[in-house]
C-alpha atoms as a PDB file:
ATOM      1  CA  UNK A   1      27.070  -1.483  -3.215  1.00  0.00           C
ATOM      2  CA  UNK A   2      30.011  -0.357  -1.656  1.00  0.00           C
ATOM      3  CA  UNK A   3      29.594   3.473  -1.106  1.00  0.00           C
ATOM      4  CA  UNK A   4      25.857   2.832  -0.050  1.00  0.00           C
ATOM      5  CA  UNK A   5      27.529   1.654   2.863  1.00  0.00           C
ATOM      6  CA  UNK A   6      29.968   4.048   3.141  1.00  0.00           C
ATOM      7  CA  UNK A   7      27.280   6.393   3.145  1.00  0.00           C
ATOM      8  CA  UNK A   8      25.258   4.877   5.901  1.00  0.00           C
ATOM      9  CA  UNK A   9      27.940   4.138   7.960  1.00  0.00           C
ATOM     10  CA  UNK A  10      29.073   8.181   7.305  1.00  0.00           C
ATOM     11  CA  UNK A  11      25.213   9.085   8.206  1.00  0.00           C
ATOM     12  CA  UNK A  12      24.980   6.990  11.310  1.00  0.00           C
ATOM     13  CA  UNK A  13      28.703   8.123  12.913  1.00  0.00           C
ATOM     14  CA  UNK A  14      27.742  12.638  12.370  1.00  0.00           C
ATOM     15  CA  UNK A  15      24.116  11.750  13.821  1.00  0.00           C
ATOM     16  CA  UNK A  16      25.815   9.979  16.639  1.00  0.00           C
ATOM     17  CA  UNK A  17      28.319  12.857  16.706  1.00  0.00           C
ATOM     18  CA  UNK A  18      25.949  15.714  16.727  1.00  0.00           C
ATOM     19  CA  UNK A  19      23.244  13.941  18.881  1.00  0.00           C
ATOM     20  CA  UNK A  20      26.024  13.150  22.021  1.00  0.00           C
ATOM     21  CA  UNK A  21      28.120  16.686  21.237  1.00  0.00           C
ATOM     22  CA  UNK A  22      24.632  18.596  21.639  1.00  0.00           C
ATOM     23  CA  UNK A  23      23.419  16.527  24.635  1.00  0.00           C
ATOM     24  CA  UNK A  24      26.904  17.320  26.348  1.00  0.00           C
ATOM     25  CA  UNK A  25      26.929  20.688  25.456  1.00  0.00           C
ATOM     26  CA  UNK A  26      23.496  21.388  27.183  1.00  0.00           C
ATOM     27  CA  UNK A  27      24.550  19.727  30.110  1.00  0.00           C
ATOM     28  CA  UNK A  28      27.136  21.923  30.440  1.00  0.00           C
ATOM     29  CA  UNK A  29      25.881  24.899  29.811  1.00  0.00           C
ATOM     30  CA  UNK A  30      22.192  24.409  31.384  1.00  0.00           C
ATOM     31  CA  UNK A  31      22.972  21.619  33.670  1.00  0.00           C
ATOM     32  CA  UNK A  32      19.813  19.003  34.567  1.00  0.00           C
ATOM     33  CA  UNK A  33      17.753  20.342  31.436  1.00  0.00           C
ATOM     34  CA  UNK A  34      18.977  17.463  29.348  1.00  0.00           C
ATOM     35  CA  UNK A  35      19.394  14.832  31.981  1.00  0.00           C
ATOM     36  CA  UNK A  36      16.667  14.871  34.160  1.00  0.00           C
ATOM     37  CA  UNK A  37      12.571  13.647  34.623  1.00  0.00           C
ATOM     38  CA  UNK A  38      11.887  16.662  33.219  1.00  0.00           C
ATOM     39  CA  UNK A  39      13.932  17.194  30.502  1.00  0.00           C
ATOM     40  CA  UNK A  40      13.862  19.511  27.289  1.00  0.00           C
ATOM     41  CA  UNK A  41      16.601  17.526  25.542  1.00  0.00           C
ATOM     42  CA  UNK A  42      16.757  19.674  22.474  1.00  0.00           C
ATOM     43  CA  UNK A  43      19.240  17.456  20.752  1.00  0.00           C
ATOM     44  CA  UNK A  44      15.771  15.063  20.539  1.00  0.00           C
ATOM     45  CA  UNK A  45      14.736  17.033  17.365  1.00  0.00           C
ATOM     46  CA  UNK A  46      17.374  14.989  15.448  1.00  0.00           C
ATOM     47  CA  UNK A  47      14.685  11.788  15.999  1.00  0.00           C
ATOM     48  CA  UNK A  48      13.054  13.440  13.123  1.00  0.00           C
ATOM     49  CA  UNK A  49      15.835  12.357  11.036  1.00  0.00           C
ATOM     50  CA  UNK A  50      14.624   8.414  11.243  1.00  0.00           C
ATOM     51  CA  UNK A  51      11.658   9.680   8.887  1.00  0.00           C
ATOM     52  CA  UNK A  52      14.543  10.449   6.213  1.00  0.00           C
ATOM     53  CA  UNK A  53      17.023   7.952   6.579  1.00  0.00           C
ATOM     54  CA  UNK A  54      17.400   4.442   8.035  1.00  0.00           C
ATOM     55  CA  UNK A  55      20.963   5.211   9.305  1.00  0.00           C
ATOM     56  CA  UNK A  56      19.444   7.721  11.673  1.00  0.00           C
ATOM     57  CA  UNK A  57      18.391   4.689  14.063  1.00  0.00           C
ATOM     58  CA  UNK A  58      22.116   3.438  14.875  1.00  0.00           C
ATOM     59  CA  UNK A  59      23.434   7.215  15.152  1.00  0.00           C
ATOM     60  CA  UNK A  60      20.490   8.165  17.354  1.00  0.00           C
ATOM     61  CA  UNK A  61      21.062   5.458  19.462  1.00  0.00           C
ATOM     62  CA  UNK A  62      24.870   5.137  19.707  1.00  0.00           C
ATOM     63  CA  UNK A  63      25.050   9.050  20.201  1.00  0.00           C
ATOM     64  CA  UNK A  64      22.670   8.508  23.363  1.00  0.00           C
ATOM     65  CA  UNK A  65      24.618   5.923  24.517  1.00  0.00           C
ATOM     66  CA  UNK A  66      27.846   8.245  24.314  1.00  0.00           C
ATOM     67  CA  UNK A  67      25.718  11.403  26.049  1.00  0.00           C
ATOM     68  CA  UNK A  68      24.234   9.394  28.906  1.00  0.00           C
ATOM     69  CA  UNK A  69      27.731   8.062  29.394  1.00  0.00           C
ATOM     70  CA  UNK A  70      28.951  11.421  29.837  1.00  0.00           C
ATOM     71  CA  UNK A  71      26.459  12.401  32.722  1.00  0.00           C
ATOM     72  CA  UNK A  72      26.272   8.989  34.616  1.00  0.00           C
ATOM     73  CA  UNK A  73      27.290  11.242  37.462  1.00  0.00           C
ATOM     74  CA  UNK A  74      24.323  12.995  37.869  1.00  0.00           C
ATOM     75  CA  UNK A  75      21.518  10.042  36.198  1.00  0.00           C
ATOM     76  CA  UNK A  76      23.024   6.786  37.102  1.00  0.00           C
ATOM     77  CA  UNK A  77      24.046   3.873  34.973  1.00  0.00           C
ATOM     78  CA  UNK A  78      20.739   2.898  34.450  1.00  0.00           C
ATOM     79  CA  UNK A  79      19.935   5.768  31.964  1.00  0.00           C
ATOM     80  CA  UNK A  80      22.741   4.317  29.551  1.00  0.00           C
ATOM     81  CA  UNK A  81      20.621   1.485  29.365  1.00  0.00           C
ATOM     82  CA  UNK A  82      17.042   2.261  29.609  1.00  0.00           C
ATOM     83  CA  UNK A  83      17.469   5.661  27.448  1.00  0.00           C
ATOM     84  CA  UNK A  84      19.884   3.862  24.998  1.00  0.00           C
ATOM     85  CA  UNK A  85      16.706   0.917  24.048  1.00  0.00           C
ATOM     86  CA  UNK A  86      14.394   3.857  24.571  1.00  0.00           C
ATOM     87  CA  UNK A  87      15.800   6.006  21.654  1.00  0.00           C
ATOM     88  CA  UNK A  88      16.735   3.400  19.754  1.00  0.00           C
ATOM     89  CA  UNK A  89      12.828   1.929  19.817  1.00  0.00           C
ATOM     90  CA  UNK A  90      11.697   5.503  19.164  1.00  0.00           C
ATOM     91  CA  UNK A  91      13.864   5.591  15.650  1.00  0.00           C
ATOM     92  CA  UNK A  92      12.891   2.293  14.997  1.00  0.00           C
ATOM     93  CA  UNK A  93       9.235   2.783  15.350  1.00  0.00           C
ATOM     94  CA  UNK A  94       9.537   6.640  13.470  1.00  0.00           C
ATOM     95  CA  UNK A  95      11.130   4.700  10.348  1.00  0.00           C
ATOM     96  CA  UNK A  96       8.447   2.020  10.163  1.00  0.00           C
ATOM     97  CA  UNK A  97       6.055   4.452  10.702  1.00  0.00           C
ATOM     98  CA  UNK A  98       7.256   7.150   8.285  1.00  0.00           C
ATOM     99  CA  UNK A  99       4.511   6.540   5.453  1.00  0.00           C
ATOM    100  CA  UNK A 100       1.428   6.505   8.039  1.00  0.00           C
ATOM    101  CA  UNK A 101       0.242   9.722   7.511  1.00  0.00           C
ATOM    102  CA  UNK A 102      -2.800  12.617   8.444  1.00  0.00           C
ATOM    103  CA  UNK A 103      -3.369  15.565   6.393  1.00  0.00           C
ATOM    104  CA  UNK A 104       0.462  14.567   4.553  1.00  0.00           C
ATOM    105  CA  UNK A 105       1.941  14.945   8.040  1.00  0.00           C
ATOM    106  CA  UNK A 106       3.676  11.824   9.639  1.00  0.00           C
ATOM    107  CA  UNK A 107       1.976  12.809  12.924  1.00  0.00           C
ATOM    108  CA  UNK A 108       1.937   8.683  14.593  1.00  0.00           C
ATOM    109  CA  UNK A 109       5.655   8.756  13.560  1.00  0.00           C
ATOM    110  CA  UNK A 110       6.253  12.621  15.433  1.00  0.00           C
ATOM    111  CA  UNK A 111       4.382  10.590  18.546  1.00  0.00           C
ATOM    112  CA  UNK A 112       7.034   7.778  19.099  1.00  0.00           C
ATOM    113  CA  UNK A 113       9.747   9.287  20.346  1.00  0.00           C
ATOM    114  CA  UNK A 114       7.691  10.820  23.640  1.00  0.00           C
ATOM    115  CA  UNK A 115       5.752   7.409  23.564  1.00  0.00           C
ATOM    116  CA  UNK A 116       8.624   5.149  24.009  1.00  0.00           C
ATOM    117  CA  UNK A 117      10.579   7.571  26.051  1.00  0.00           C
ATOM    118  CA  UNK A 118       7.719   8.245  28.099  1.00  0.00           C
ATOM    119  CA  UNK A 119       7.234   4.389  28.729  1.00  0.00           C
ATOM    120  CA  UNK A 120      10.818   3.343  28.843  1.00  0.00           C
ATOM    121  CA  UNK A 121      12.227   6.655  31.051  1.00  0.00           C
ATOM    122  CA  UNK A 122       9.057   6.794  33.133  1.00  0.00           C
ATOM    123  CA  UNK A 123       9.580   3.049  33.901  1.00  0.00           C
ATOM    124  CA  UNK A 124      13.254   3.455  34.720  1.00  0.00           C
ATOM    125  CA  UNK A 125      12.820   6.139  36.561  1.00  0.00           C
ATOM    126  CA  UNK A 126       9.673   5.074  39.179  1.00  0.00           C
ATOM    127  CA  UNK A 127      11.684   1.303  39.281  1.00  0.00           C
ATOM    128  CA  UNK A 128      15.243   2.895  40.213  1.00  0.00           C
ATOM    129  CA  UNK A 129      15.178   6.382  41.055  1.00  0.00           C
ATOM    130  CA  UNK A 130      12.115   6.910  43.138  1.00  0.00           C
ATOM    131  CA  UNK A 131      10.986   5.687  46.952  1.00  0.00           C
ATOM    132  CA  UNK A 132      10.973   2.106  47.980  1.00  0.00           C
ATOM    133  CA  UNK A 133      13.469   1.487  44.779  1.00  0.00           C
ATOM    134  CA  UNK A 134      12.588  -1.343  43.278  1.00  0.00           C
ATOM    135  CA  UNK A 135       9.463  -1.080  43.025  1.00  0.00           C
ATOM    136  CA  UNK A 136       6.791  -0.348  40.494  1.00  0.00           C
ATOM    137  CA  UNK A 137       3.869   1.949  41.737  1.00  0.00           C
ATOM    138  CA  UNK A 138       1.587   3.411  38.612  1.00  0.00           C
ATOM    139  CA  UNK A 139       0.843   6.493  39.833  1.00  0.00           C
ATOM    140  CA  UNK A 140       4.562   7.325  39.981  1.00  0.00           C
ATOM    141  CA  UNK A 141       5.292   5.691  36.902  1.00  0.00           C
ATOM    142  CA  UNK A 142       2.142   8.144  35.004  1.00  0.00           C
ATOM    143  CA  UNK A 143       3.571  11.287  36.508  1.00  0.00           C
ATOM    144  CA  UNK A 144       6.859  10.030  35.330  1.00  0.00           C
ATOM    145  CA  UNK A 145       6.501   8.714  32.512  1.00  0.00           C
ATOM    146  CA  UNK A 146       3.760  11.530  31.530  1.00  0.00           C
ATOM    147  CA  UNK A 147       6.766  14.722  32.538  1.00  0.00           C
ATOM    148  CA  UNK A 148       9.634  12.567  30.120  1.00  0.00           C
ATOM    149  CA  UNK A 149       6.643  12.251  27.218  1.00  0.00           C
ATOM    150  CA  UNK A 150       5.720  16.213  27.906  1.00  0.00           C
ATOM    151  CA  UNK A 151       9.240  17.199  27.342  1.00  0.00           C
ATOM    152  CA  UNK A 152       9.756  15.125  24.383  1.00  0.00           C
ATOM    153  CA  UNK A 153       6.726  16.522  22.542  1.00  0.00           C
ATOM    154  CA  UNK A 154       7.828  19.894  23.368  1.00  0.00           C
ATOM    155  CA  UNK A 155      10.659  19.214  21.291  1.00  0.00           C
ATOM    156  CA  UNK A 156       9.721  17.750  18.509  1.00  0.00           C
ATOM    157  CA  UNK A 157       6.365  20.039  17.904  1.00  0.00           C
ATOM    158  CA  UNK A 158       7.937  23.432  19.443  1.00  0.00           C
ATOM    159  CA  UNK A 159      11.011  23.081  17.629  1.00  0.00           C
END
């Protein structure tokens, strides 16, 4: 019982590791490309973990906590927030949905990550970032939302 633990606990801190330390990483070296509407976050691949392994969910989502920490210069507290529930929902929703599959591919599970990020982002970002803040307008919230879910698919389908 023990070391099943020990294991998960092991899984969930190097996702969390290798998610934030890849995030940073990009940020540094292609600054904006991980932290912005449109984004090509290519530590997002590791979502595809949550179809293997429950422990994927708390590392995904503590080592997005710990990467949108590290750039709340250039996104805004917000982002810790909003992207924090976002991937978290996203692993959530892959695990439940890792059996549903077409053709043997897990293709509703592939979907969640640029559904929920595309909903949760493209909300954050028409509500805080964009022109009267505090508002919600839908257009703004479709292009949005629809560049964050764009991004994420390209991800997790090109790489």
């Amino acid at each position: 019982m023990r070391n099943k633990y020990v294991q998960y606990m092991t899984q969930a801190a190097v996702i969390a590791a290798l998610y934030s330390v890849m995030t940073i990483l990009q940020n540094i070296l292609f600054p904006g490309s991980a932290s912005m509407a449109v984004q090509f976050r290519v530590s997002e691949v590791m979502t595809v973990l949550a179809l293997f392994t429950p422990s994927a969910i708390p590392g995904l989502t503590i080592g997005c906590i710990i990467a949108n920490i590290s750039s709340i210069s250039s996104i805004g507290a917000f982002d810790i927030i909003f992207g924090s529930i976002a991937s978290c929902f996203a692993a959530v929703f892959m695990y439940l949905l890792r059996n549903v599959r077409f053709f043997k591919i897990p293709f509703l599970s592939l979907l969640m990550p640029a559904l929920m990020n595309g909903i949760i982002i493209g909300f954050e970002i028409d509500f805080f970032f964009v022109e009267p803040l505090y508002s919600f307008n839908l257009a703004d919230f479709l292009i949005n939302g629809g560049c964050v879910a764009l991004g994420e698919l390209a991800v997790l389908f090109i790489l």
